[in-house]
Protein backbone atom coordinates (compact mmCIF):
# COMPACT_ATOMS: atom_id res chain seq x y z
CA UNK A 1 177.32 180.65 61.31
CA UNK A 2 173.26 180.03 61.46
CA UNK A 3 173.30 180.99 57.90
CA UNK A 4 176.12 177.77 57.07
CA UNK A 5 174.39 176.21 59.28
CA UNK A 6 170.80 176.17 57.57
CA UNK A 7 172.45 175.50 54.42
CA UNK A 8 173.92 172.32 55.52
CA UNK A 9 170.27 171.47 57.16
CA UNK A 10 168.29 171.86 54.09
CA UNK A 11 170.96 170.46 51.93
CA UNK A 12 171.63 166.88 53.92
CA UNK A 13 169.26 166.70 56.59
CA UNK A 14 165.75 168.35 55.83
CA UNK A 15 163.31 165.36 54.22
CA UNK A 16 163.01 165.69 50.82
CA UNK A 17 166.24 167.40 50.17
CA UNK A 18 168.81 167.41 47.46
CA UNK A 19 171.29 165.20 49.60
CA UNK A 20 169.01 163.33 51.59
CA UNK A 21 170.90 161.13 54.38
CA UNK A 22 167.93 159.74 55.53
CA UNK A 23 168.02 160.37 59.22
CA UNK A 24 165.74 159.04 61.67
CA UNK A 25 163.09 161.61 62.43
CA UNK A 26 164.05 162.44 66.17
CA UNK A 27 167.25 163.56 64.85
CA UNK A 28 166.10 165.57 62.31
CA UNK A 29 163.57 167.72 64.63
CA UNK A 30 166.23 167.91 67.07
CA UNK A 31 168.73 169.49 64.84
CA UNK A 32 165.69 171.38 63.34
CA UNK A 33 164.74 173.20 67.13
CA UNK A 34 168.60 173.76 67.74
CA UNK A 35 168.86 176.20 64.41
CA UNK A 36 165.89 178.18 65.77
CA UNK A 37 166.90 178.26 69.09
CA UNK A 38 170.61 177.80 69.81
CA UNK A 39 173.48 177.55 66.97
CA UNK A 40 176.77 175.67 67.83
CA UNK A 41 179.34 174.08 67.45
CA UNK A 42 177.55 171.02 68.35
CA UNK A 43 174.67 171.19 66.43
CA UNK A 44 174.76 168.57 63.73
CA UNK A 45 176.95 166.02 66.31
CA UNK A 46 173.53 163.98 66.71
CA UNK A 47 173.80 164.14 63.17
CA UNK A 48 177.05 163.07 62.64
CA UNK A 49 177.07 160.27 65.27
CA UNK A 50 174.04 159.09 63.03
CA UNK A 51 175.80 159.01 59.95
CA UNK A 52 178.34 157.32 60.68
CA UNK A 53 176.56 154.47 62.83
CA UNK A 54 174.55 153.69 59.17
CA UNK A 55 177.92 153.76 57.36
CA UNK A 56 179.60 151.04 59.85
CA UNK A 57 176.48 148.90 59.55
CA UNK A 58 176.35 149.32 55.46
CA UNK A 59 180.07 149.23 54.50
CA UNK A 60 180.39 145.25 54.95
CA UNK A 61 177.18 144.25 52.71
CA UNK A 62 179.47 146.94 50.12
CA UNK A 63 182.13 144.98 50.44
CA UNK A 64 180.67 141.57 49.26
CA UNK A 65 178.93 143.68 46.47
CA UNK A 66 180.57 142.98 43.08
CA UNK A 67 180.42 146.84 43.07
CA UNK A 68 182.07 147.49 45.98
CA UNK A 69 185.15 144.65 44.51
CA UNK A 70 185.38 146.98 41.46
CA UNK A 71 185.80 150.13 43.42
CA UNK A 72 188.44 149.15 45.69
CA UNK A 73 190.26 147.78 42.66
CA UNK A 74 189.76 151.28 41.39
CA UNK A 75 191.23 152.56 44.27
CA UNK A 76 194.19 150.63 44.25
CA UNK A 77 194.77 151.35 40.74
CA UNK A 78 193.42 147.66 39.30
CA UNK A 79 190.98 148.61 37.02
CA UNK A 80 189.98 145.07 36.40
CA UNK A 81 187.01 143.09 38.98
CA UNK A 82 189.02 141.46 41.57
CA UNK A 83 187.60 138.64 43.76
CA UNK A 84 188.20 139.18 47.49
CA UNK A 85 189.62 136.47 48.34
CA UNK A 86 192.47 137.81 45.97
CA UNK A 87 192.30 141.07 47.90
CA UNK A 88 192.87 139.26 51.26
CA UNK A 89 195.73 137.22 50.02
CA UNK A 90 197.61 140.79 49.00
CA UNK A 91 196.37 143.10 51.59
CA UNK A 92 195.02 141.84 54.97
CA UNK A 93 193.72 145.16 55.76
CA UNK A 94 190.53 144.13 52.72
CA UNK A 95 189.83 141.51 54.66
CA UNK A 96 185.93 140.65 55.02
CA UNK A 97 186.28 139.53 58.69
CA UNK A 98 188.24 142.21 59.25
CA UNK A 99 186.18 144.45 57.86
CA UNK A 100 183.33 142.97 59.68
CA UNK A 101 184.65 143.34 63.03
CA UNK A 102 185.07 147.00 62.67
CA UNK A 103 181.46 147.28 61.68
CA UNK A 104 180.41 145.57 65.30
CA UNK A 105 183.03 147.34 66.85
CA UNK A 106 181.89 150.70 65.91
CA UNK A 107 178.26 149.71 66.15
CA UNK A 108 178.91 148.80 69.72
CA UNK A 109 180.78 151.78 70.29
CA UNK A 110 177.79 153.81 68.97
CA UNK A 111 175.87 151.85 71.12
CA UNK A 112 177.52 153.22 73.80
CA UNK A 113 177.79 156.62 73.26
CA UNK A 114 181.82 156.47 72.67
CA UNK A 115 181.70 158.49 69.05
CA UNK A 116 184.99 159.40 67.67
């Protein structure tokens, strides 16, 4: 397990590396001093928790990116640009707001400590 465990350290979390997530230093020294001192299960939860707190704050500025439009047509199978408002009309789940709220919903949850 410390051997995975390095790998997944120098591979996401390490600066500089080939998958860089861009983690805020105190997190990466932490998980840095837990390989050489203590490997668990827990290790890269800081990590994780991190992670996904920049994904919940990123996704809605994705969603009002034309790019983000044309890959969630892609996903549904549309291969053409659709507008969102088109989106939300068909499927309320792509709704901006919607979307939205989840972001400060998770952010506050993160805020809090309460992680899935």
């Amino acid at each position: 397990m410390p051997l995975v465990a390095r790998n997944i350290y120098n591979k996401y979390l390490r600066d500089g590396s080939m998958m860089d997530v861009s983690l805020d230093h105190a997190v990466q020294m932490e998980t840095g001093y837990a390989l050489t001192s203590n490997v668990t299960t827990y290790l890269f939860d800081a990590a994780q928790d991190a992670v996904y707190v920049k994904m919940s704050q990123i996704y809605p500025r994705f969603v009002h990116h034309p790019l983000g439009r044309r890959c969630a047509a892609h996903l549904r199978g549309d291969p053409q640009d659709v507008d969102m408002a088109t989106l939300e009309e068909n499927d309320p789940s792509w709704s901006i707001e919607h979307a939205e709220k989840l972001s400060a919903e998770t952010a506050n949850d993160a805020a809090k400590g309460m992680m899935i």
